[in-house]
Protein backbone atom coordinates (compact mmCIF):
# COMPACT_ATOMS: atom_id res chain seq x y z
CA UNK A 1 271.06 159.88 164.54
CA UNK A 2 269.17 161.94 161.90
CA UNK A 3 266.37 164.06 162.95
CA UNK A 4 263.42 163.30 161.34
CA UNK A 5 259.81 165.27 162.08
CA UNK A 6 256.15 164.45 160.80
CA UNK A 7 254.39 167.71 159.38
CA UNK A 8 250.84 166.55 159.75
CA UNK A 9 248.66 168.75 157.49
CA UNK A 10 244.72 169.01 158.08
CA UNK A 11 242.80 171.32 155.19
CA UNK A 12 240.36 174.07 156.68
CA UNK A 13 237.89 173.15 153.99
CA UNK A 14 239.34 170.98 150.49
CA UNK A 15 242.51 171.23 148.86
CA UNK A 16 243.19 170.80 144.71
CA UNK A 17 246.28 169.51 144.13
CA UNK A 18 246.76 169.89 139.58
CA UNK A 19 248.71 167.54 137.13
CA UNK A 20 251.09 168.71 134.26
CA UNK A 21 248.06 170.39 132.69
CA UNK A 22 247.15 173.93 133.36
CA UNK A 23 243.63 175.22 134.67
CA UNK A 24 242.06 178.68 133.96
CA UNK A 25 238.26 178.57 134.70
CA UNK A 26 236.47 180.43 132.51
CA UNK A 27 239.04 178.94 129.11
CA UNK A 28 238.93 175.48 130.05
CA UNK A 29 236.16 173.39 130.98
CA UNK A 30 237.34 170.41 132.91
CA UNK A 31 240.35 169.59 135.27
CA UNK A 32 241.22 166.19 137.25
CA UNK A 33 242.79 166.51 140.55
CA UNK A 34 245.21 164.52 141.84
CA UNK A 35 244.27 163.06 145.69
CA UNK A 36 248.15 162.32 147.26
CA UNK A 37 250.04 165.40 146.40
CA UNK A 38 253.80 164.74 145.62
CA UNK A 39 256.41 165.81 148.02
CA UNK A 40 257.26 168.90 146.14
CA UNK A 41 253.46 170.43 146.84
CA UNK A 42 255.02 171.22 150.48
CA UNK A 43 257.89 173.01 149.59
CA UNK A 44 256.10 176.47 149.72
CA UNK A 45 255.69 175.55 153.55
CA UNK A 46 259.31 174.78 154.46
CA UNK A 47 262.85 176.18 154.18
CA UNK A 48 264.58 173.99 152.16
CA UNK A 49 267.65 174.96 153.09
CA UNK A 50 266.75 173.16 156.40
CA UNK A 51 264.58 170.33 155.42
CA UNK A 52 264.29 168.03 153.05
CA UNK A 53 260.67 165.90 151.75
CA UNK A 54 261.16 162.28 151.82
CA UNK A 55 257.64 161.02 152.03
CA UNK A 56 253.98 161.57 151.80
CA UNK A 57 251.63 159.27 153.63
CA UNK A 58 248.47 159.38 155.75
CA UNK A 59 246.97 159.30 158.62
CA UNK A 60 243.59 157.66 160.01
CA UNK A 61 242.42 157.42 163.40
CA UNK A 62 246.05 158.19 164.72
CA UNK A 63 247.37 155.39 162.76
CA UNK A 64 249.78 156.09 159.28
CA UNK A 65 249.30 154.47 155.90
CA UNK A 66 251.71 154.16 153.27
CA UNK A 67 251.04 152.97 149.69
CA UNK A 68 250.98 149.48 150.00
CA UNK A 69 254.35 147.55 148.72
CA UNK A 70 254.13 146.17 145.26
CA UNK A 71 255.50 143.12 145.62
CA UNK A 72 252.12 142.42 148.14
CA UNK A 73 249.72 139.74 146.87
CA UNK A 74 246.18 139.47 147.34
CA UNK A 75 243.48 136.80 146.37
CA UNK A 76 242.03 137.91 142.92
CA UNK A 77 238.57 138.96 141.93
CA UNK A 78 237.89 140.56 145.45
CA UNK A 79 238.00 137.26 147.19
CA UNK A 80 239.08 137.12 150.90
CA UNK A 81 242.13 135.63 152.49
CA UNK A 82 245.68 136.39 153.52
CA UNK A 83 248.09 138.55 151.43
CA UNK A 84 251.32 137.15 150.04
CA UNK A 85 254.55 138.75 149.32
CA UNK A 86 255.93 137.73 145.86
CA UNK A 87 259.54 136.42 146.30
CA UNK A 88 262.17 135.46 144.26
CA UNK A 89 263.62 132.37 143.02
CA UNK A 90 266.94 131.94 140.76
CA UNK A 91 265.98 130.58 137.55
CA UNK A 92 268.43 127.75 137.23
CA UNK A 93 266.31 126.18 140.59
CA UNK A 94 263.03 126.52 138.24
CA UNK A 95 264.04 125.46 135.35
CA UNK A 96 264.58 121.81 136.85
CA UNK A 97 260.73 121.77 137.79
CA UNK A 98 259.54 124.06 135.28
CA UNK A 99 261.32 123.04 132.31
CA UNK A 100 262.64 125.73 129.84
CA UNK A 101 261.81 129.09 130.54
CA UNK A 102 261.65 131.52 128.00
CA UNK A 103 262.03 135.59 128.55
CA UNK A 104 263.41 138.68 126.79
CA UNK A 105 265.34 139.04 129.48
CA UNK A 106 268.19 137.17 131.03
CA UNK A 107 267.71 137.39 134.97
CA UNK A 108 269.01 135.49 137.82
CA UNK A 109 266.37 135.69 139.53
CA UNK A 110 262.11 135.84 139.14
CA UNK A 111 258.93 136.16 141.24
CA UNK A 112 257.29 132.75 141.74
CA UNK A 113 254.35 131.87 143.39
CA UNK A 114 252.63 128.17 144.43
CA UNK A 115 249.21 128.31 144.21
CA UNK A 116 247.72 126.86 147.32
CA UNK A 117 244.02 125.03 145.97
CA UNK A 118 242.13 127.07 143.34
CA UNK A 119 243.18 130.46 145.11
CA UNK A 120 244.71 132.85 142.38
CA UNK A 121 246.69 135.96 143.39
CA UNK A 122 247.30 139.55 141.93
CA UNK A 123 249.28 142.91 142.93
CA UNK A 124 247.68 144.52 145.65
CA UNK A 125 246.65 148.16 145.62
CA UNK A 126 245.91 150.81 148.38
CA UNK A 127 247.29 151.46 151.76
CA UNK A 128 248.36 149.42 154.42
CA UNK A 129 249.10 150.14 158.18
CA UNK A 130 252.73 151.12 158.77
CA UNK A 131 252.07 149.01 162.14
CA UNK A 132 250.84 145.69 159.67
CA UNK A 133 254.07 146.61 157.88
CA UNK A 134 256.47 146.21 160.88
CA UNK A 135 257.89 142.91 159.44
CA UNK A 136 258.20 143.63 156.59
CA UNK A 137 260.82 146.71 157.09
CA UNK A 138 262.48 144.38 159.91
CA UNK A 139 262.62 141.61 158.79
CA UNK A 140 261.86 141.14 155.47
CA UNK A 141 258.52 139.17 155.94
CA UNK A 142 254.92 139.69 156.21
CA UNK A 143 252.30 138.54 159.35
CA UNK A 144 251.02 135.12 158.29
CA UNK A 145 247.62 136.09 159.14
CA UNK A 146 247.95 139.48 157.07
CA UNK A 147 243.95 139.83 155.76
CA UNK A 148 242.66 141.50 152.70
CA UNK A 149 240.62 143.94 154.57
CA UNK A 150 243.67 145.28 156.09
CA UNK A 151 244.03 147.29 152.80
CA UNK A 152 242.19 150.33 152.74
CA UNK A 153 241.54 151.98 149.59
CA UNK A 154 241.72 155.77 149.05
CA UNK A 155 238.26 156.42 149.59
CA UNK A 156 238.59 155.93 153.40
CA UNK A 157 240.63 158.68 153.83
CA UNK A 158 239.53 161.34 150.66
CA UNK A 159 236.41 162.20 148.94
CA UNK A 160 236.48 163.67 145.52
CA UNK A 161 233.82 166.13 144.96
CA UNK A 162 232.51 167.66 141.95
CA UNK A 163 232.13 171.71 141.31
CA UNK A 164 231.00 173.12 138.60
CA UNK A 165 231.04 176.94 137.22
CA UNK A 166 230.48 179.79 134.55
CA UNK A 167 232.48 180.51 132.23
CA UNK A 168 233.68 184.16 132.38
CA UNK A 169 233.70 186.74 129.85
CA UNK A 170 237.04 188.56 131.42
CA UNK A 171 236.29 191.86 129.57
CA UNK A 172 233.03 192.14 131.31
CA UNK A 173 233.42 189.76 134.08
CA UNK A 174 229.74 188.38 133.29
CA UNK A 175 228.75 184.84 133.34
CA UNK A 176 228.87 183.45 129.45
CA UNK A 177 225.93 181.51 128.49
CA UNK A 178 225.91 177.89 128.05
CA UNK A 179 229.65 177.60 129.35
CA UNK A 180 229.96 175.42 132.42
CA UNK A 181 233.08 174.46 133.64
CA UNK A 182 234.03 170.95 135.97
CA UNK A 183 236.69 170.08 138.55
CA UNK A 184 236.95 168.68 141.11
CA UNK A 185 238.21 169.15 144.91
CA UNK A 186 239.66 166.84 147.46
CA UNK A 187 237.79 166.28 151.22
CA UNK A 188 239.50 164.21 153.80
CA UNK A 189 237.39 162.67 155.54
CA UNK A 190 236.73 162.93 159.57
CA UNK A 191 239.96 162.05 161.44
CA UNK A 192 242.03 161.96 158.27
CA UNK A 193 245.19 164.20 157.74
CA UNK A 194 247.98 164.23 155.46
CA UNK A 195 251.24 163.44 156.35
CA UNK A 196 255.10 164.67 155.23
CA UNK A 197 257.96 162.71 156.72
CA UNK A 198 260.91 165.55 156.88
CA UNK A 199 264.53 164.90 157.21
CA UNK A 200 266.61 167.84 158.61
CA UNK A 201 269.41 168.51 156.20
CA UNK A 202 272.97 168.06 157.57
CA UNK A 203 274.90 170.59 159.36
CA UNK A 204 271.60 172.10 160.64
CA UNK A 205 271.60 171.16 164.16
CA UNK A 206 274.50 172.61 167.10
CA UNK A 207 277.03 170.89 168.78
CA UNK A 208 274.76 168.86 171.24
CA UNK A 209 272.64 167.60 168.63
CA UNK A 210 269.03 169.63 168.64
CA UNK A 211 267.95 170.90 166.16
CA UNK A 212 267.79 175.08 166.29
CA UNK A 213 264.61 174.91 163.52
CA UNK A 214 261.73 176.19 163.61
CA UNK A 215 259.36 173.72 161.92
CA UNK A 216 256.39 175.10 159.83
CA UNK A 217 253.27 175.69 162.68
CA UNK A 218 249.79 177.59 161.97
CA UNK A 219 248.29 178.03 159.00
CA UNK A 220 249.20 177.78 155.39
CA UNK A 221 247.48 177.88 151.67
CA UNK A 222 248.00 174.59 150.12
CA UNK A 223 247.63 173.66 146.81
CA UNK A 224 245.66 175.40 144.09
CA UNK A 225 242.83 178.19 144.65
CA UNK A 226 244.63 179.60 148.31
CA UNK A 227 243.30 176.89 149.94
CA UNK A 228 244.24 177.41 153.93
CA UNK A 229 245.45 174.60 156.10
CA UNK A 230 246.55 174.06 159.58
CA UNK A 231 250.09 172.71 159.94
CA UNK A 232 251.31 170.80 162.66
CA UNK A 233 255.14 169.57 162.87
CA UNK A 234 256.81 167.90 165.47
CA UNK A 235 259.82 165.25 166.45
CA UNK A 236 259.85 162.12 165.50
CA UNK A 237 259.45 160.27 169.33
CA UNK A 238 260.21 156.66 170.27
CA UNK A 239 257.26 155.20 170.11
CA UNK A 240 256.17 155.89 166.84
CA UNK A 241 255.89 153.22 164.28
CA UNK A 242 258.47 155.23 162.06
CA UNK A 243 260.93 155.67 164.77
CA UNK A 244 262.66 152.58 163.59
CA UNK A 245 263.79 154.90 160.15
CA UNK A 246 266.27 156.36 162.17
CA UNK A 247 268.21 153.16 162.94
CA UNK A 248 271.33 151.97 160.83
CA UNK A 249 271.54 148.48 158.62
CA UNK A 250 275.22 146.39 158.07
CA UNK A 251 274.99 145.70 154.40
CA UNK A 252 276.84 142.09 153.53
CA UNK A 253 278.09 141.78 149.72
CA UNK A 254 276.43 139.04 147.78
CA UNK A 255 273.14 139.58 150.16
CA UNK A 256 269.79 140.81 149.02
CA UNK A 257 268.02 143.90 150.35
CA UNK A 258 264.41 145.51 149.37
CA UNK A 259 264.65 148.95 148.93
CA UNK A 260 260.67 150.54 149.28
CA UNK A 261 260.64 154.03 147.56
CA UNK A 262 258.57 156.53 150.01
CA UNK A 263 258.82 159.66 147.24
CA UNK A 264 258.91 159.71 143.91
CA UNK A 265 261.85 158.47 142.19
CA UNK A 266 263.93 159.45 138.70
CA UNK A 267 266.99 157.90 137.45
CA UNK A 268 268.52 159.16 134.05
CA UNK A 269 268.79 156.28 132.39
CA UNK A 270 266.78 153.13 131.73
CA UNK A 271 266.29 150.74 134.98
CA UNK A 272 267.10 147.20 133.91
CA UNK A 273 268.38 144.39 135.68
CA UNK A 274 272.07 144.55 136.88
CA UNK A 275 272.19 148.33 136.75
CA UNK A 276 274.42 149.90 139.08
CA UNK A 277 272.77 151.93 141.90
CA UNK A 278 274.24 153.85 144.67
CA UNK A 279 272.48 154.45 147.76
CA UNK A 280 273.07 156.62 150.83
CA UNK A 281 273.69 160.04 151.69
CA UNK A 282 277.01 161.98 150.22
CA UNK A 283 279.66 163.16 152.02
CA UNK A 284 280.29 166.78 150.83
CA UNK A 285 280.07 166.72 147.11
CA UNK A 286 281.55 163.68 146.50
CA UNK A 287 279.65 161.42 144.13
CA UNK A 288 281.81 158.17 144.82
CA UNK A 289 280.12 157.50 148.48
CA UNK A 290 277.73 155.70 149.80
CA UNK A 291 276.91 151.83 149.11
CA UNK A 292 276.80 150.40 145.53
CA UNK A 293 273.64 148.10 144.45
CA UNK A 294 272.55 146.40 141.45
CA UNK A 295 269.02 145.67 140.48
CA UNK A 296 267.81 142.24 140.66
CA UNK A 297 264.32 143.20 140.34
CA UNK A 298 261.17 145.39 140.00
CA UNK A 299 258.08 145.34 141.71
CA UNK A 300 256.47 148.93 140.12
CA UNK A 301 253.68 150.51 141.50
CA UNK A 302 253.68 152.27 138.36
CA UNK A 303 255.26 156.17 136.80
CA UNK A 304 253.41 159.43 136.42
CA UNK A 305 254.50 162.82 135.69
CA UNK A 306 256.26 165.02 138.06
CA UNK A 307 255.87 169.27 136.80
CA UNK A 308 257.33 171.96 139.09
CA UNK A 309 258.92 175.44 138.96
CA UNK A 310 259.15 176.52 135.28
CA UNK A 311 257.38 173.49 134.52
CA UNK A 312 259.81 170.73 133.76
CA UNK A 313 258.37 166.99 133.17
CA UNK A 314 260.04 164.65 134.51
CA UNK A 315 258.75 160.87 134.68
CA UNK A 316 258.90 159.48 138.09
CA UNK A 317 258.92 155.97 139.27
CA UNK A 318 255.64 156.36 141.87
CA UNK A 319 255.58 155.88 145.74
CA UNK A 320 255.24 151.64 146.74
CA UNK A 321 257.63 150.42 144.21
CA UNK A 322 259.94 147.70 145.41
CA UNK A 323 263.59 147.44 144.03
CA UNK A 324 265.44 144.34 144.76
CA UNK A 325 268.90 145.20 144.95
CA UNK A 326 272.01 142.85 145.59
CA UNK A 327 274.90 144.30 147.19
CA UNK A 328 278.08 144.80 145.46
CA UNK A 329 280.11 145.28 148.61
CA UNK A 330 280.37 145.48 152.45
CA UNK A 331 278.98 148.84 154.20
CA UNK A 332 278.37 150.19 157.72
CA UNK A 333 276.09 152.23 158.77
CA UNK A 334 273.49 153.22 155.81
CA UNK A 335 270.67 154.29 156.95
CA UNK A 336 267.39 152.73 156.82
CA UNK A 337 265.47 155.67 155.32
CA UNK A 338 267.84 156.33 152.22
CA UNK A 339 268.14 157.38 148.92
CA UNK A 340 268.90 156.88 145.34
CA UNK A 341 271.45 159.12 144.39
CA UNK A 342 270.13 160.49 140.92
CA UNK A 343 271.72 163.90 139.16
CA UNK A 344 269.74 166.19 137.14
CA UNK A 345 269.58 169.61 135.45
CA UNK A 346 266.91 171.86 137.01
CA UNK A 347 265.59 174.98 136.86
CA UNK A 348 266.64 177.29 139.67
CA UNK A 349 266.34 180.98 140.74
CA UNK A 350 269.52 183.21 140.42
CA UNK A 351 268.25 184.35 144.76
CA UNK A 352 266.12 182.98 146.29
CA UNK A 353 263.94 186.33 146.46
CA UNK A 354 264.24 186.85 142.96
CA UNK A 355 261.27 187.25 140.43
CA UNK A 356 259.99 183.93 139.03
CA UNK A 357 261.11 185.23 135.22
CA UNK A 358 262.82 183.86 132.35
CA UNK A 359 265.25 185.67 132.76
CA UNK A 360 266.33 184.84 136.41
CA UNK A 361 266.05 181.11 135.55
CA UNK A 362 269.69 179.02 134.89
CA UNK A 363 270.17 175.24 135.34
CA UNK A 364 272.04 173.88 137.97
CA UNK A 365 273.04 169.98 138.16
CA UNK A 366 271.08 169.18 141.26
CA UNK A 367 271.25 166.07 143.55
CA UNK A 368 267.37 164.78 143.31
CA UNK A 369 268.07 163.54 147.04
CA UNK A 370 268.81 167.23 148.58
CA UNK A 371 264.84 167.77 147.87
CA UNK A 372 263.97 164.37 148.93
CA UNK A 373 263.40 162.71 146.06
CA UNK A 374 264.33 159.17 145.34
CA UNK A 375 263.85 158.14 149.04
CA UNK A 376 263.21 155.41 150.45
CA UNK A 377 263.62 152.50 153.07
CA UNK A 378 266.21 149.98 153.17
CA UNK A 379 265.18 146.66 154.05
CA UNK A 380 266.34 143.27 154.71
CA UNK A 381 265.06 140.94 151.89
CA UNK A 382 264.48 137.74 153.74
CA UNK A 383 265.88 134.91 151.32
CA UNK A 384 265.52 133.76 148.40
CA UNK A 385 263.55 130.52 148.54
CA UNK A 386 265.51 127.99 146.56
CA UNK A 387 264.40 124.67 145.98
């Protein structure tokens, strides 16, 4: 069984968490922040020689919210009722009720929906319960009596506030006139923290199986401007709606499977249907294990821009996007919280106590999934509804 932990972070005051583009009050005069930091913003606080990142969520009132799945339906135009969950059908059973169907593409398989009356649906957006999304990771379905309001957007849990300041003159350190500058800072609110789902790397634990880590505890700065926050980590316990990630699926060839990405996710080369994927964790340095995939489908939740050390870009598939995956053969025991195994250069330090310059820098080809990127949650798909 993996060990898994949940570092539960609570900011002192507000955090600021940047994009790709650099900040320097006093030469530029506005800056965005971003309100869910990416995995990689809690590096600082761990060893990651120990742990690895595979998730960011949150946390309300004791209860955790992920980004809600993309292949969730809701009524449109803000009317109330019961979310769907988009499934697939094969083409070939349309196109006998449909007539021809026309696409770019050439899948086996598309998302169809019967309207029921003059109710319309559209993606869903927000959070969700990981409790309202117990069937969904089990068993491939969704509670029939699933509301609307059980989506919570992101103002429930953070406030954006706006500061504004002078413009410096740095030779005199004296406030310039008529130059104001504009962020803005992130406030959770009351009862709100944020959440990082760690995976203990292998080989890190003795012979009886506990772990001899110590997990980050106490205070940290987080984010930009030294912002201080208290850190909390502990076990993963029966009990917890997440417990279930440490359980192991039977994958059947020919069979369907959702895979839900918790972290942000980069493959190399373009995603299209009937791409190859391989998911699970490596044995050694082999690149020939784990369980082979291809993509049926895509439910995004969208891409953004992932910056880091030395400042590489690197577009990321974001955090709620579906992939429907067939199996391309039978496997035992993958894991339900997975990964995508990706390769990339990166930048890395020559030692790890070596000065962030230039000339210290060399690229390494890096598995993304030793960091914790491209993880996510392997789940049963629940048919495909032919008719």
């Amino acid at each position: 069984m993996d060990r898994l932990y949940l570092l539960e972070l609570n900011p002192i005051d507000n955090y600021v968490i940047g994009g790709l583009r650099n900040f320097q009050a006093g030469v530029d005069t506005y800056r965005e922040t971003l309100f869910l930091p990416d995995i990689m913003k809690f590096f600082a606080l761990l060893d990651l020689e120990d742990f690895k990142v595979c998730g960011v969520f949150l946390r309300k009132d004791g209860e955790i919210y992920f980004p809600i799945p993309a292949d969730f339906l809701r009524p449109r135009k803000g009317q109330s009722g019961s979310l769907k969950l988009s499934k697939l059908k094969k083409v070939e059973d349309l196109k006998s009720r449909e007539g021809d169907i026309i696409f770019d593409i050439d899948p086996e398989y598309i998302p169809y929906i019967e309207e029921e009356g003059d109710t319309k649906y559209e993606g869903a957006n927000g959070f969700i319960s990981a409790k309202s999304l117990e069937p969904y990771f089990q068993y491939g379905e969704i509670k029939q009596d699933l509301k609307t309001d059980s989506i919570k957007s992101i103002s429930e849990f953070i406030k954006r506030e706006l500061k504004i300041g002078l413009t410096l003159n740095f030779d005199s350190f004296t406030a310039q006139e008529s130059r104001l500058y504009m962020t803005f800072v992130n406030r959770v609110v009351r009862g709100v923290k944020l959440v990082a789902l760690l995976k203990v790397k292998e080989g890190k634990e003795n012979l009886n199986g506990e772990s001899t880590l110590k997990p980050p505890n106490g205070f940290f700065y987080f984010g930009g401007e030294t912002r201080v926050a208290s850190v909390d980590t502990k076990p993963l316990e029966e009990g917890n709606p997440l417990h279930f990630l440490n359980g192991d699926m039977e994958i059947k060839g020919g069979n369907l499977y959702r895979f839900y990405l918790t972290s942000h996710t980069y493959l190399p080369e373009e995603l299209k249907l009937k791409r190859k994927l391989i998911l699970g964790e490596l044995n050694g340095k082999s690149k020939k294990s784990g369980c082979k995939f291809s993509v049926e489908w895509v439910f995004s939740a969208g891409k953004e821009w992932i910056s880091g050390f030395a400042k590489p870009g690197i577009q990321m598939l974001k955090p709620g996007t579906v992939l429907i995956l067939k199996a391309l053969e039978d496997c035992k025991n993958i894991k339900r919280l997975t990964c995508i195994q990706s390769y990339e250069y990166l930048p890395i330090l020559k030692g790890r106590n070596a000065p962030k310059k230039v000339e210290n820098i060399v690229k390494e080809e890096k598995n993304l999934c030793d960091y914790g990127w491209n993880y996510g949650i392997l789940a049963p798909y629940g048919g495909v509804r032919n008719e």
